[in-house]
C-alpha atoms as a PDB file:
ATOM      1  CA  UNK A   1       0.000   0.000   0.000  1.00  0.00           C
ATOM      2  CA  UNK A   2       1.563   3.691  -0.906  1.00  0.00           C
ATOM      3  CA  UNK A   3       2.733   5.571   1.932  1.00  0.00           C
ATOM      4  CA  UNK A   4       0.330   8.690   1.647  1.00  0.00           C
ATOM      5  CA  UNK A   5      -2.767   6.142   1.423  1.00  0.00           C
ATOM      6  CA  UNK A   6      -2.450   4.450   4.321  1.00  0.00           C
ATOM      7  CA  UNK A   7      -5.096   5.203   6.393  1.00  0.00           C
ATOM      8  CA  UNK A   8      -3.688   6.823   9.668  1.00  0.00           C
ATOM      9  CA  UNK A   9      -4.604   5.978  13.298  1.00  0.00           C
ATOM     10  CA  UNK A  10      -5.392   8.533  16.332  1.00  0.00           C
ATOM     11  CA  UNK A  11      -2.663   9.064  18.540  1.00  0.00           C
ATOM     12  CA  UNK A  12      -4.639   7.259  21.490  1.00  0.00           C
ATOM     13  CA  UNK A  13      -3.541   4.174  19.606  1.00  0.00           C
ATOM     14  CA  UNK A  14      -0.202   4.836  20.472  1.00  0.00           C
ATOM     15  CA  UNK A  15      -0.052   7.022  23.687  1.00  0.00           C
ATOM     16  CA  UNK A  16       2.048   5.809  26.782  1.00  0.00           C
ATOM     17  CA  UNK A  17       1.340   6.115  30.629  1.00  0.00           C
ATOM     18  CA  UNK A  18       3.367   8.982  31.579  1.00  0.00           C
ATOM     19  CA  UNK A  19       5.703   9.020  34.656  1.00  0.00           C
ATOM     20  CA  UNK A  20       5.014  12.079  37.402  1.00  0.00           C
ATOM     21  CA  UNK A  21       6.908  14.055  39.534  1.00  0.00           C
ATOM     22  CA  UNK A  22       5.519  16.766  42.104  1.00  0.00           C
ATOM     23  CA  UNK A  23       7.271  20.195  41.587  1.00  0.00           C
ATOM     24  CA  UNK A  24       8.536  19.973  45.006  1.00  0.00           C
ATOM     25  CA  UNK A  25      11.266  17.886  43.795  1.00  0.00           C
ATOM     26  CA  UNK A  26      14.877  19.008  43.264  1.00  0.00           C
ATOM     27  CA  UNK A  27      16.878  18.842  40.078  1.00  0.00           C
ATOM     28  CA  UNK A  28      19.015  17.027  41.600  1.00  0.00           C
ATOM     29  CA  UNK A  29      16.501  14.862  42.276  1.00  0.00           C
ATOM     30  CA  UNK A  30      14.955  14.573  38.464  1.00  0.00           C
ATOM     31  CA  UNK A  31      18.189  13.941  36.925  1.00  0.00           C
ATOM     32  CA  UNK A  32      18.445  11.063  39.374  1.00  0.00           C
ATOM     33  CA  UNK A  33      15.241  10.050  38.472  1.00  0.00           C
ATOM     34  CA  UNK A  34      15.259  10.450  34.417  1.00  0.00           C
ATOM     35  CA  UNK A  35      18.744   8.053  34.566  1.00  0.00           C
ATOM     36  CA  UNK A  36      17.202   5.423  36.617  1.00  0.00           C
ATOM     37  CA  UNK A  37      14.241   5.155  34.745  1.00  0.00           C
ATOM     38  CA  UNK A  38      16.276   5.975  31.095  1.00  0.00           C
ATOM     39  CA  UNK A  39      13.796   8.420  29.888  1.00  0.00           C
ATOM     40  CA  UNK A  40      13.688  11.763  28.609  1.00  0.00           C
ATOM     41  CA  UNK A  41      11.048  14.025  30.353  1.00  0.00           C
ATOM     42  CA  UNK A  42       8.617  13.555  33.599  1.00  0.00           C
ATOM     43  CA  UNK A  43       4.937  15.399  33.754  1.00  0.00           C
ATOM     44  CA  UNK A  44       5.312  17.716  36.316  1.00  0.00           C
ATOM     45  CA  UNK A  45       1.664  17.052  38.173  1.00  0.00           C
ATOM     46  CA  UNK A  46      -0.248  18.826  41.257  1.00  0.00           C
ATOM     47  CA  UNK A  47      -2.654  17.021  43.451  1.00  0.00           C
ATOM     48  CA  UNK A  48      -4.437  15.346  40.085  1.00  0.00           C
ATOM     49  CA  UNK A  49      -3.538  17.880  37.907  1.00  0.00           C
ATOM     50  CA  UNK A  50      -0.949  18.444  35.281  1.00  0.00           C
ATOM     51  CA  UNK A  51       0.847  21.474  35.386  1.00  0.00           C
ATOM     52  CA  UNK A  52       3.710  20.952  32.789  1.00  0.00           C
ATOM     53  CA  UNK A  53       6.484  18.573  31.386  1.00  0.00           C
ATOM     54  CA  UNK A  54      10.482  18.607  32.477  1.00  0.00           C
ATOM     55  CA  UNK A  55      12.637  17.147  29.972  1.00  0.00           C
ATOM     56  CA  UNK A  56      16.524  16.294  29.520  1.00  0.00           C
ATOM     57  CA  UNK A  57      17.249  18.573  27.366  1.00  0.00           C
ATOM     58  CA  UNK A  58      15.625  21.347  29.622  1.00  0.00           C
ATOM     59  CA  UNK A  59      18.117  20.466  32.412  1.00  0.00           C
ATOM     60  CA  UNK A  60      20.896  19.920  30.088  1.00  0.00           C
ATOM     61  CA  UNK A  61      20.390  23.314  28.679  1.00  0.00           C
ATOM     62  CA  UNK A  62      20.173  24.647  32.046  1.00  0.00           C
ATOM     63  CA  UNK A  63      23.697  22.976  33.356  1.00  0.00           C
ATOM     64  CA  UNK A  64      25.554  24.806  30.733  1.00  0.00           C
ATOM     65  CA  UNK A  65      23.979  28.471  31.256  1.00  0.00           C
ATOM     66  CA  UNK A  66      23.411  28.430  35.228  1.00  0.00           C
ATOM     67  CA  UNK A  67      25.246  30.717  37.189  1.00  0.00           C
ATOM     68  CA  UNK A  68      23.167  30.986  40.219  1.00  0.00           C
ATOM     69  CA  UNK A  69      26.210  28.429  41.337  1.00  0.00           C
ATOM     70  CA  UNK A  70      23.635  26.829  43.857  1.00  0.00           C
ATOM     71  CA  UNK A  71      24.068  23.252  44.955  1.00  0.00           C
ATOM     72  CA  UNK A  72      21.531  21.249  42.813  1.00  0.00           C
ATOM     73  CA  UNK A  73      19.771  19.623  45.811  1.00  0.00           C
ATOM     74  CA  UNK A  74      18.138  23.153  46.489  1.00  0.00           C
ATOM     75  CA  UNK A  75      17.274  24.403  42.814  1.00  0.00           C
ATOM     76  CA  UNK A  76      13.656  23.369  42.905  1.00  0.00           C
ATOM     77  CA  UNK A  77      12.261  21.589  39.655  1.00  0.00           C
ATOM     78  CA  UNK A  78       9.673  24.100  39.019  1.00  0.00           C
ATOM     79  CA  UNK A  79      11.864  26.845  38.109  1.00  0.00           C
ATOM     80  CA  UNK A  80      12.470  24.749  34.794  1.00  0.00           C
ATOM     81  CA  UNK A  81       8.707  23.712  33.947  1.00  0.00           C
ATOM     82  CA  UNK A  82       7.726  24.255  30.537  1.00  0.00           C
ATOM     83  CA  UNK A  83       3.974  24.296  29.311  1.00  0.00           C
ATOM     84  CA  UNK A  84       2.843  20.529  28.031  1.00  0.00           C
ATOM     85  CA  UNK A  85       0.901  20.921  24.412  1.00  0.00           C
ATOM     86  CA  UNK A  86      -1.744  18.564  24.548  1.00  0.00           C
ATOM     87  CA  UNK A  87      -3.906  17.465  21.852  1.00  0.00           C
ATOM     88  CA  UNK A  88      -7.391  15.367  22.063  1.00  0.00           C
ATOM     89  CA  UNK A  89      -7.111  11.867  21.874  1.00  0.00           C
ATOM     90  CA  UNK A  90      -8.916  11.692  18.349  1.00  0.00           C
ATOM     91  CA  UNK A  91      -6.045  13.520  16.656  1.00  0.00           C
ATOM     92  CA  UNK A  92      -4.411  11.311  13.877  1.00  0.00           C
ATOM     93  CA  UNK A  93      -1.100  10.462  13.716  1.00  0.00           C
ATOM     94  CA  UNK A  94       0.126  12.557  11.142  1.00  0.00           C
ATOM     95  CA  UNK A  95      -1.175  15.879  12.952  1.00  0.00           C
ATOM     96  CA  UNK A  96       0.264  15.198  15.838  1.00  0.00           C
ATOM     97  CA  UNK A  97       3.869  14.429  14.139  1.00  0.00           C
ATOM     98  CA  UNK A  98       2.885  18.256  12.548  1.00  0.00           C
ATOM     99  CA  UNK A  99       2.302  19.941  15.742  1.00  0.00           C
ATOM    100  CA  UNK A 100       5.325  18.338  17.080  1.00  0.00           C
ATOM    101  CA  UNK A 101       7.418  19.520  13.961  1.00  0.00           C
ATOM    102  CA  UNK A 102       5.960  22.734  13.703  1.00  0.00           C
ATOM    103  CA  UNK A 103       6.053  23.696  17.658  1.00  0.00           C
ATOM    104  CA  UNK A 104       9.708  22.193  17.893  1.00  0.00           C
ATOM    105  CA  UNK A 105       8.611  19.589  20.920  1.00  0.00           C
ATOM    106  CA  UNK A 106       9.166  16.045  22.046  1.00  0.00           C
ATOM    107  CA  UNK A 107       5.911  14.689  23.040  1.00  0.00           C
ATOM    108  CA  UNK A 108       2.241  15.619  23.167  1.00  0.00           C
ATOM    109  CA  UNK A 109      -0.270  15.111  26.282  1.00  0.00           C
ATOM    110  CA  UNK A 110      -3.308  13.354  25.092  1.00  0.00           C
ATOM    111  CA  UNK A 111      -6.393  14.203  26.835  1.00  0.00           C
ATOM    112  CA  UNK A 112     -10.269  12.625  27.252  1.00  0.00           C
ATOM    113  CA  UNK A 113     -13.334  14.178  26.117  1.00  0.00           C
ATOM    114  CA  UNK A 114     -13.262  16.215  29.135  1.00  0.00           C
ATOM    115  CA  UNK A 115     -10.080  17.765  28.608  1.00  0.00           C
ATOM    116  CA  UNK A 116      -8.328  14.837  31.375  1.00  0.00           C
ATOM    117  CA  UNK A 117      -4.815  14.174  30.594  1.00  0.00           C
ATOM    118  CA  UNK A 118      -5.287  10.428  29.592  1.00  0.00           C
ATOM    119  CA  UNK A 119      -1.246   9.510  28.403  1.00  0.00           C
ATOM    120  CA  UNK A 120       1.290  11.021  26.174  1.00  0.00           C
ATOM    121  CA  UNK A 121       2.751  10.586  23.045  1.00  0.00           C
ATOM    122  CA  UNK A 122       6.656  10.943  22.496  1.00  0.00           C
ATOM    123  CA  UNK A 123       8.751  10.881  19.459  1.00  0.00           C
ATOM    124  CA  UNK A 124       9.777   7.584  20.451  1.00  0.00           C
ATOM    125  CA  UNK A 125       6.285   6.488  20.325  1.00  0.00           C
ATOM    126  CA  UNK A 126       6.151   7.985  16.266  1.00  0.00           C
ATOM    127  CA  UNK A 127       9.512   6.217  15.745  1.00  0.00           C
ATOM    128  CA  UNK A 128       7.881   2.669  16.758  1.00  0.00           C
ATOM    129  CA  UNK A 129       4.705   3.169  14.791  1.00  0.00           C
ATOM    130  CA  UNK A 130       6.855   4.174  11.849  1.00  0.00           C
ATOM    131  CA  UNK A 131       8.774   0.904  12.236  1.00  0.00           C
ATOM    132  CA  UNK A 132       5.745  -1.206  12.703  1.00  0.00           C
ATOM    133  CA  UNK A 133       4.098   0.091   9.100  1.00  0.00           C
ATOM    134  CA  UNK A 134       6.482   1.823   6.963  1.00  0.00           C
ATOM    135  CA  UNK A 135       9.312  -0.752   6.250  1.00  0.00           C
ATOM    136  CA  UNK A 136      10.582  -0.622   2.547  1.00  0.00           C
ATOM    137  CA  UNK A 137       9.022   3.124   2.098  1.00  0.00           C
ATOM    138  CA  UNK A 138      12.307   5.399   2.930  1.00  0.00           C
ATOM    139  CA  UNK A 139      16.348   4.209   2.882  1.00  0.00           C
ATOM    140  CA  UNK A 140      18.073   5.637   5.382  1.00  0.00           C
ATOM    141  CA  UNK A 141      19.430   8.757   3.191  1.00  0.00           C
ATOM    142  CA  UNK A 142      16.334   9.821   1.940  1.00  0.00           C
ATOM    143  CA  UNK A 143      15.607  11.228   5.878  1.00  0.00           C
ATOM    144  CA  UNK A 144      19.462  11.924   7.241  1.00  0.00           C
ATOM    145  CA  UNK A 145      20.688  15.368   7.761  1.00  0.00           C
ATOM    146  CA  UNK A 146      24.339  16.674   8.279  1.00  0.00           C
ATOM    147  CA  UNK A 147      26.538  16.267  10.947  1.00  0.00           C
ATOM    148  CA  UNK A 148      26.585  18.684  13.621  1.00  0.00           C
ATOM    149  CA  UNK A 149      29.109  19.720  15.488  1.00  0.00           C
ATOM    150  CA  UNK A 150      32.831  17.763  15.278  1.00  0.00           C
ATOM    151  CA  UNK A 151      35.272  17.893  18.128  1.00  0.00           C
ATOM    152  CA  UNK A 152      38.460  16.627  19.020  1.00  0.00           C
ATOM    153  CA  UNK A 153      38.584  14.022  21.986  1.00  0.00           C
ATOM    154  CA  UNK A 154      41.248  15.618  23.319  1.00  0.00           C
ATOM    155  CA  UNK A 155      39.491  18.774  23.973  1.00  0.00           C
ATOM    156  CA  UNK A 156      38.388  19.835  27.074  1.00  0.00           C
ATOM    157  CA  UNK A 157      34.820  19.840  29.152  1.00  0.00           C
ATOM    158  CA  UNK A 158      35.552  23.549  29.575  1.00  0.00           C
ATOM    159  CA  UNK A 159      35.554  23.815  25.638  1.00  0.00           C
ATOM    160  CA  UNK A 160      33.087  21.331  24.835  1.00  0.00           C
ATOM    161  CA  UNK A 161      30.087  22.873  26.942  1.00  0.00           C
ATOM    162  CA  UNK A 162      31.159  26.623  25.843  1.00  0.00           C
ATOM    163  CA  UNK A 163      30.551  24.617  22.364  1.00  0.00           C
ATOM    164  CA  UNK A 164      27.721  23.453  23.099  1.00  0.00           C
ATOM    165  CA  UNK A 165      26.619  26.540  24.864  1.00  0.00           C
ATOM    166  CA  UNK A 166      27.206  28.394  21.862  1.00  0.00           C
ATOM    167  CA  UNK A 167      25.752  26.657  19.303  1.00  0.00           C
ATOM    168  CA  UNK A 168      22.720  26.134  21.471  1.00  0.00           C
ATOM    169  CA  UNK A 169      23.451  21.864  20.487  1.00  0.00           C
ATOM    170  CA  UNK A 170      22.457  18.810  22.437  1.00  0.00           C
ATOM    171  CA  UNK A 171      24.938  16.621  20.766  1.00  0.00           C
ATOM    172  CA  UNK A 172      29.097  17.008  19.973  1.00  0.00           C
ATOM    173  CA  UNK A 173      30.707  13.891  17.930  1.00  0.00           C
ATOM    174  CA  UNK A 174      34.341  13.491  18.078  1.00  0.00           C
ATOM    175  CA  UNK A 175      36.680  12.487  15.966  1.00  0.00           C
ATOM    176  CA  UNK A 176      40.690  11.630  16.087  1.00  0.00           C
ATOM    177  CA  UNK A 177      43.389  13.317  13.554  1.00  0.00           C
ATOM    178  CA  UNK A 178      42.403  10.637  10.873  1.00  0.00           C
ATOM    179  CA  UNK A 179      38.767  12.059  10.625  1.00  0.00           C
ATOM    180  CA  UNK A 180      37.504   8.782  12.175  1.00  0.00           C
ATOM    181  CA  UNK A 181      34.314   8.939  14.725  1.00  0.00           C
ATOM    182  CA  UNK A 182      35.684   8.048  18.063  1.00  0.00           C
ATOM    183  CA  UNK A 183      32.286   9.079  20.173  1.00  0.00           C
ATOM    184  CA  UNK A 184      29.763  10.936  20.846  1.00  0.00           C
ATOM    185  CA  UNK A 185      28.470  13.246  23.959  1.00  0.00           C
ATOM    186  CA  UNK A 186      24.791  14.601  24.412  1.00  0.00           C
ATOM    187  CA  UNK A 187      23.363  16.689  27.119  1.00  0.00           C
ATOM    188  CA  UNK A 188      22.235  13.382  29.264  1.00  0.00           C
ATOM    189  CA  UNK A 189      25.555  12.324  29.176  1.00  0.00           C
ATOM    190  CA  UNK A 190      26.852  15.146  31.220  1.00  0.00           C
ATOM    191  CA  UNK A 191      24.062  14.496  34.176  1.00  0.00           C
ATOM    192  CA  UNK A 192      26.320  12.293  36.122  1.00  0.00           C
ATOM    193  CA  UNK A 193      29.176  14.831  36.227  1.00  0.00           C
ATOM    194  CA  UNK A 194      26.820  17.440  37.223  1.00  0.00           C
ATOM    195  CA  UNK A 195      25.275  15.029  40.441  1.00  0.00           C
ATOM    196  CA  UNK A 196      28.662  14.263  41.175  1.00  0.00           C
ATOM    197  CA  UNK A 197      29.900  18.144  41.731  1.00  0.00           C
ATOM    198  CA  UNK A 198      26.527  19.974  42.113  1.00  0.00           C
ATOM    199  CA  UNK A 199      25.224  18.743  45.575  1.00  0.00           C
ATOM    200  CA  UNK A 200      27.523  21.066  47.323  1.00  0.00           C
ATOM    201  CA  UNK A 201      25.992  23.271  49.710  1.00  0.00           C
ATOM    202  CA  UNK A 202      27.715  26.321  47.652  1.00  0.00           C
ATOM    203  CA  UNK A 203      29.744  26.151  44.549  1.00  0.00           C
ATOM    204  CA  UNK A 204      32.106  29.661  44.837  1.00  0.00           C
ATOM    205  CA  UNK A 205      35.264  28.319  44.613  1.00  0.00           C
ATOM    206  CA  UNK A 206      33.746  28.167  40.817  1.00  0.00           C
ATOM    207  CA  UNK A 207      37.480  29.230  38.930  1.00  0.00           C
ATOM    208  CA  UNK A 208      35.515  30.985  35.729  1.00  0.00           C
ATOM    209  CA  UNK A 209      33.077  34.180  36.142  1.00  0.00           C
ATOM    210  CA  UNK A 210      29.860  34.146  35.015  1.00  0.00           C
ATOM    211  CA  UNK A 211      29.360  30.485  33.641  1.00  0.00           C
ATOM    212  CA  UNK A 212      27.550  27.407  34.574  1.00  0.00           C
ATOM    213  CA  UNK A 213      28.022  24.306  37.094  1.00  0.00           C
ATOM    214  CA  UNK A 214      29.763  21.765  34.565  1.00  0.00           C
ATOM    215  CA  UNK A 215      32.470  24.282  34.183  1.00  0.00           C
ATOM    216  CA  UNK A 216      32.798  24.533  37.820  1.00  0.00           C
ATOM    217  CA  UNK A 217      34.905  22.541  40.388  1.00  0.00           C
ATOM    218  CA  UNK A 218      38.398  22.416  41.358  1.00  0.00           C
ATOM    219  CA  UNK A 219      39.570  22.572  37.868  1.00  0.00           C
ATOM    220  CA  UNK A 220      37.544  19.765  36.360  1.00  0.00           C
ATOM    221  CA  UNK A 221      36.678  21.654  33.968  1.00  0.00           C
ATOM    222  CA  UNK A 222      39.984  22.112  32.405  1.00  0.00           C
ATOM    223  CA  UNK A 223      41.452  18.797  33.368  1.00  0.00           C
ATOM    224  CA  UNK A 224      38.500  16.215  32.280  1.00  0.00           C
ATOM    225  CA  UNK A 225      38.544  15.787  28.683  1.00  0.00           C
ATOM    226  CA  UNK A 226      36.323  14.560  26.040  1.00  0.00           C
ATOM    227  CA  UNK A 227      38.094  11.420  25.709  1.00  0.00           C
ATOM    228  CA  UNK A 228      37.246  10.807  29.208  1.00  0.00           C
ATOM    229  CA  UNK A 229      33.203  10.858  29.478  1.00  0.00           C
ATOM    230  CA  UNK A 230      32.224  10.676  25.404  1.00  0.00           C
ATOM    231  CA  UNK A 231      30.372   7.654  24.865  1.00  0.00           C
ATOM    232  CA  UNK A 232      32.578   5.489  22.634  1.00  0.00           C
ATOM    233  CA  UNK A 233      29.500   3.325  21.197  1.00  0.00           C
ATOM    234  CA  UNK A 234      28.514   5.475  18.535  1.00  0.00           C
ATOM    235  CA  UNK A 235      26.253   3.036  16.572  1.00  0.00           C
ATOM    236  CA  UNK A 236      25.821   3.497  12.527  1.00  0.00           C
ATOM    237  CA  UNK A 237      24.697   2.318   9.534  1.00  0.00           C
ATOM    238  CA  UNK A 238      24.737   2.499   5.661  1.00  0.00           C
ATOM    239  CA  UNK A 239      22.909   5.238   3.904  1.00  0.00           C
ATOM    240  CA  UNK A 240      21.210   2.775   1.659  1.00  0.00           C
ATOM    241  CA  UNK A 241      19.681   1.072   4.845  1.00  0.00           C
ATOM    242  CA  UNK A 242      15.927   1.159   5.295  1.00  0.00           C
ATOM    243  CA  UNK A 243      15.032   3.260   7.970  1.00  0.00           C
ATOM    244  CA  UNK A 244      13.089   1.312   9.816  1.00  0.00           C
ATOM    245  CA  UNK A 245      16.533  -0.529  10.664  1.00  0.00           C
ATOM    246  CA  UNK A 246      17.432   2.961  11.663  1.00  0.00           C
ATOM    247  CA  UNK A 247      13.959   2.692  14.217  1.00  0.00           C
ATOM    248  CA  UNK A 248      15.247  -0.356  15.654  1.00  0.00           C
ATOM    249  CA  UNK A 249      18.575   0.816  16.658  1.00  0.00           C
ATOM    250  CA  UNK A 250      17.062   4.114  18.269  1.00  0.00           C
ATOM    251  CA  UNK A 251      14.245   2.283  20.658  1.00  0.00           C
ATOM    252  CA  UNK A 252      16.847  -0.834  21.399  1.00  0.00           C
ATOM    253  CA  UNK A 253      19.268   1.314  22.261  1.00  0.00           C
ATOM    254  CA  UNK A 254      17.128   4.183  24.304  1.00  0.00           C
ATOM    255  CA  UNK A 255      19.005   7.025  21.493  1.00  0.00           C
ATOM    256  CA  UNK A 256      17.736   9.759  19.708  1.00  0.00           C
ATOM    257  CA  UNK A 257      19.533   9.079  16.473  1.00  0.00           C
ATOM    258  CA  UNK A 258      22.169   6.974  14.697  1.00  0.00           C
ATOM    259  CA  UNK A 259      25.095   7.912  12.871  1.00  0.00           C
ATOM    260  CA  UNK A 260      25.007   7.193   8.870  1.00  0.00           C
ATOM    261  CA  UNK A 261      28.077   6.373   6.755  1.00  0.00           C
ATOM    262  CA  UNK A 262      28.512   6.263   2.691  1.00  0.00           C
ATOM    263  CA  UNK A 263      30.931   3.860   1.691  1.00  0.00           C
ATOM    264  CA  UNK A 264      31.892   3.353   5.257  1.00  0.00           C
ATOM    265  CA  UNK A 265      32.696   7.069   6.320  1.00  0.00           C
ATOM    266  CA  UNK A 266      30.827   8.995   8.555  1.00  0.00           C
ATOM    267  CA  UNK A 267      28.508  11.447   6.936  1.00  0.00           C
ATOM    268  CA  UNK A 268      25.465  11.875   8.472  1.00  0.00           C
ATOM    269  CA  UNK A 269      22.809  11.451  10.982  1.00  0.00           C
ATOM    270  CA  UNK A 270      19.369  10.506  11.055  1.00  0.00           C
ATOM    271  CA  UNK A 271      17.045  11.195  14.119  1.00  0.00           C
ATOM    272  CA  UNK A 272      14.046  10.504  15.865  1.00  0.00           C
ATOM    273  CA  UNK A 273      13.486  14.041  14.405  1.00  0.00           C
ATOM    274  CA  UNK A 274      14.045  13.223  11.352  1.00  0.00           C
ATOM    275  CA  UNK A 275      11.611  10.478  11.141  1.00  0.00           C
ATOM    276  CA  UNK A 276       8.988  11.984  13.108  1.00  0.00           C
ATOM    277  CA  UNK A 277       8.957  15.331  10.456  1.00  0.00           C
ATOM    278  CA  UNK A 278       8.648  11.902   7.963  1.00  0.00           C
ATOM    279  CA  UNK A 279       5.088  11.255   9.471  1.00  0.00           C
ATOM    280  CA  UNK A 280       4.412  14.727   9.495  1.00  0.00           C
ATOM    281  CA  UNK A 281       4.311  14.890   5.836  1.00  0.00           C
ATOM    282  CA  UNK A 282       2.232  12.056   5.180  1.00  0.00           C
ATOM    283  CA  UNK A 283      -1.329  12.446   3.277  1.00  0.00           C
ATOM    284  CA  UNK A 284      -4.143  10.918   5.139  1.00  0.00           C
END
């Protein structure tokens, strides 16, 4: 059956549970959770209500631009609550995968009739509905986009977070002096370095002015390097691949994208993004 016939489902069909917090927590606290639990954002609720969404890249983001320099056991999780976009639970696939393009987001609330929030629906979700009914439709380079940003691994965490910082970029790949991919670090990554130097009661022995917690600490900053904390599994795979191969890899191995090589050099990426702006464009 073409692609832009196929008659598309409502996103209730495909909505997950979500997991709650209470805004009372810490971020400490959240970070703590989101690695135990290997997920990506918590609903933020009050008594039965929802009153937002806290993701990874939220904290991330805030690690590298803080400069309250307050221990992370007293910066409460409210102060990063964003609004949660929620949709009814009749909305088809494809417009939610549009509102989630066009708005820039990572998931969507799904509500009831009466305006409950019933579950949510996450690119992760549109990533395993694309694998379950689109195999054979795309190859891998049909969807991938460019590389970001490249770094040496011998660089610096100083450097690599004024990088990131910068660019306003939740990934930086690495490479050695033969232009071959040694690793890969994204925003999560850097959550145990910030638990591990943020619970101090006060943080002013921080070395550089104005700048955030991951720079912070006894020189860390200067002395931990890239090579260090990158995550050396950077999984791949062939631009001519079908991308639902390039689904599988992303929900087995809890990433948002995998690295894409033509004629066995890097070259690319493709991303949950990438696939869910895919849906987006299909005809109903």
């Amino acid at each position: 059956m073409n692609m832009e016939n196929r008659k598309l489902s409502c996103l209730d069909s495909i909505m997950q549970t979500p997991i709650t917090i209470t805004q009372n927590l810490s971020i400490q606290q959240v970070m703590s959770k989101l690695l135990e639990q290997n997920i990506s954002r918590l609903v933020v609720k009050e008594s039965q209500s929802s009153i937002g969404i806290i993701t990874a890249k939220d904290i991330g983001l805030f690690l590298l631009t803080d400069e309250s320099e307050k221990s992370l056991d007293y910066i409460p999780v409210y102060d990063l609550v964003n609004p949660l976009i929620s949709v009814s639970r009749s909305t088809n696939i494809q417009e939610g995968a549009q509102i989630m393009t066009d708005k820039r987001i990572g998931c969507l609330g799904i509500t009831s009739d009466d305006s409950n929030l019933i579950g949510i629906v996450t690119k992760t979700d549109l990533v395993r509905y694309y694998k379950h009914n689109f195999s054979g439709h795309n190859s891998v380079k049909d969807l991938m986009t460019a590389f970001g940003v490249f770094m040496n691994s011998k660089e610096n965490l100083y450097k690599i977070i004024s990088k990131m910082t910068q660019e306003k970029i939740s990934r930086v790949f690495f490479e050695n002096k033969e232009k071959q991919l040694e690793g890969i670090l994204t925003l999560k990554d850097l959550f145990p370095l910030a638990m591990e130097k943020g619970h101090l009661n006060t943080l002013r022995y921080n070395e550089y002015p104005k700048t955030s917690i991951l720079h912070m600490g006894e020189g860390f900053g200067q002395t931990t390097l890239a090579k260090d904390i990158m995550n050396k599994n950077v999984i791949s795979m062939d631009y001519e691949d079908d991308v639902t191969m390039a689904c599988s890899k992303m929900i087995e191995n809890h990433i948002s994208g995998v690295g894409v090589k033509i004629k066995n050099k890097p070259s690319g990426i493709i991303s949950k993004t990438d696939v869910v702006r895919s849906i987006a464009k299909i005809k109903d």
